[in-house]
Protein backbone atom coordinates (compact mmCIF):
# COMPACT_ATOMS: atom_id res chain seq x y z
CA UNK A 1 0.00 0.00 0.00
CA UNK A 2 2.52 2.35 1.40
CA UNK A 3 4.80 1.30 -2.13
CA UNK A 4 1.47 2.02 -4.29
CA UNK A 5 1.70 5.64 -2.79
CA UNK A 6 4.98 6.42 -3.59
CA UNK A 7 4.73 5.61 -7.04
CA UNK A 8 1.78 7.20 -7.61
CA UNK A 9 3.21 10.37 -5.83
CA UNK A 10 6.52 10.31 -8.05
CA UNK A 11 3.84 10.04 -11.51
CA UNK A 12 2.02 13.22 -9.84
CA UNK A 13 5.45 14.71 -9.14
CA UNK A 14 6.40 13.92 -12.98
CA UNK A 15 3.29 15.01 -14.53
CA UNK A 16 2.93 18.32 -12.53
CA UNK A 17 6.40 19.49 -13.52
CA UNK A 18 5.65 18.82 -17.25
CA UNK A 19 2.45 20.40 -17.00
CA UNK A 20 4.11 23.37 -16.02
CA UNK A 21 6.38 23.09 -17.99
CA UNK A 22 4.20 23.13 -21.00
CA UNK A 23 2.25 26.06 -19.18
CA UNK A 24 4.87 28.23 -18.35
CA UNK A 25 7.97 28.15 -21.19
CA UNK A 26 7.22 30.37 -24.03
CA UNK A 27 6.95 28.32 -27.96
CA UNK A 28 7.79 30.33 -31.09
CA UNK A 29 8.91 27.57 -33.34
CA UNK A 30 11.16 29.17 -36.23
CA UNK A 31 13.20 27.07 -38.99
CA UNK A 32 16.32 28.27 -36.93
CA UNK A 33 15.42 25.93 -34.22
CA UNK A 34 14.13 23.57 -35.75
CA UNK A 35 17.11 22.67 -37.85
CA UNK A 36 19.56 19.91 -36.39
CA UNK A 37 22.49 21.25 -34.32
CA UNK A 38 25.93 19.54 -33.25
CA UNK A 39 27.99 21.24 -31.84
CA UNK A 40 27.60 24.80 -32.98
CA UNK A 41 28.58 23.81 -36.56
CA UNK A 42 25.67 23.92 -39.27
CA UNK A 43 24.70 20.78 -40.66
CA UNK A 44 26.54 20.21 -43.88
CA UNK A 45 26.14 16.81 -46.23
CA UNK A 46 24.42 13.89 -45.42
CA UNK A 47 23.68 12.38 -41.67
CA UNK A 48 25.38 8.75 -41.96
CA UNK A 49 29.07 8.28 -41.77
CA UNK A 50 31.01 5.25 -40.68
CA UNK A 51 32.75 5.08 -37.80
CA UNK A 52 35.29 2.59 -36.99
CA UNK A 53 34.69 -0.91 -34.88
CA UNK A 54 37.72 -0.15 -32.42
CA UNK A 55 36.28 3.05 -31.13
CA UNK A 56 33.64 0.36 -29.70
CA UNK A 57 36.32 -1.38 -28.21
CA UNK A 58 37.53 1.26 -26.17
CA UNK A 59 34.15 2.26 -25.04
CA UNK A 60 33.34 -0.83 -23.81
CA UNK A 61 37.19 -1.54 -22.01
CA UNK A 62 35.96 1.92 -20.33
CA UNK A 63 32.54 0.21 -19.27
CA UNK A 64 33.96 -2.97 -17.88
CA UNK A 65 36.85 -0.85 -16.03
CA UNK A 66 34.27 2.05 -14.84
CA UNK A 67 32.09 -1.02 -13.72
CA UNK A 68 35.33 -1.90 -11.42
CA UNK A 69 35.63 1.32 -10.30
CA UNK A 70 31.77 0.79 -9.29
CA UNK A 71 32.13 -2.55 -6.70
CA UNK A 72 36.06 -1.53 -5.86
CA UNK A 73 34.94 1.79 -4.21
CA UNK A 74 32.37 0.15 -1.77
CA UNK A 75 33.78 -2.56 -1.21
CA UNK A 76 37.08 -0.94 0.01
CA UNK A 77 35.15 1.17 2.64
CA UNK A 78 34.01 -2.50 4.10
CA UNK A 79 36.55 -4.38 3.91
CA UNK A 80 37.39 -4.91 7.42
CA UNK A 81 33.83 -5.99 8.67
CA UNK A 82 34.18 -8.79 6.24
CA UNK A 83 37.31 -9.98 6.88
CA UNK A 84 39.82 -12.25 4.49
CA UNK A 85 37.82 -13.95 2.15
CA UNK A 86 36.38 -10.82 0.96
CA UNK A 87 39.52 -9.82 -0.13
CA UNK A 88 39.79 -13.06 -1.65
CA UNK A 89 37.40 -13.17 -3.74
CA UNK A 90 38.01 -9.32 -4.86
CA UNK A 91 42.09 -10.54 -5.71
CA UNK A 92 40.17 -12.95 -8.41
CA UNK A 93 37.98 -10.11 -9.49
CA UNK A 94 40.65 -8.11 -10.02
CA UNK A 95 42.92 -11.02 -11.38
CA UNK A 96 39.93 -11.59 -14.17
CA UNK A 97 39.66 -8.13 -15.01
CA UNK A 98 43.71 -8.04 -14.97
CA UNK A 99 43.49 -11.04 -17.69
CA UNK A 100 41.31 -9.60 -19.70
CA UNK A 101 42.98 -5.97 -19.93
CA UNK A 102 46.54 -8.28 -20.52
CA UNK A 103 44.47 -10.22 -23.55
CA UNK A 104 43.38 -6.73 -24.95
CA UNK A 105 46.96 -4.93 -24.39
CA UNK A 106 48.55 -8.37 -26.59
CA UNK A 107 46.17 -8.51 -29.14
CA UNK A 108 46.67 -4.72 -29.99
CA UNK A 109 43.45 -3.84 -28.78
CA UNK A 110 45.07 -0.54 -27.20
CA UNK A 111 47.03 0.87 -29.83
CA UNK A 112 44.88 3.86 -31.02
CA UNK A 113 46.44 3.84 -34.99
């Protein structure tokens, strides 16, 4: 019940704010604005462009190693109420993310050229 509340009190939240939102910005649609915009330059050519797949590689090394960062933190600030085998079992988390950044760095993964 209490749960039910909440939620519905976060959609009220929600929907008042865009309500007013709607209510109280001011709308005078020109082609200016309504054009696409990146990065202060004016769209010139065509939208698609190819991009290459190692770029995707690095973003996803950052993800796994950000995710790290994520249960690392934490778990550091703990460590003594959980003793040893917490630290255990974070030396072979750290020893499979250690592998894999070793299997990335030898297969040239890194290099940026």
């Amino acid at each position: 019940m209490v749960v039910g509340a909440v939620i519905a009190g976060g959609v009220l939240f929600f929907a008042a704010g865009v309500f007013a939102n709607r209510i109280l910005r001011p709308s005078v649609p020109t082609p200016e604005k309504m054009t696409t915009y990146e990065s202060g330059v004016d769209p010139v050519g065509h939208g698609w462009s190819q991009s290459q797949v190692r770029y995707y590689l690095y973003a996803y090394l950052y993800v796994v190693f950000a995710v790290d960062a994520v249960y690392l933190f934490p778990w550091a600030t703990v460590l003594r109420q959980f003793g040893w085998a917490t630290l255990g079992e974070m030396g072979v988390f750290l020893g499979i993310l250690a592998v894999g950044l070793v299997h990335a760095w030898r297969r040239g993964a890194l290099r940026w050229s």
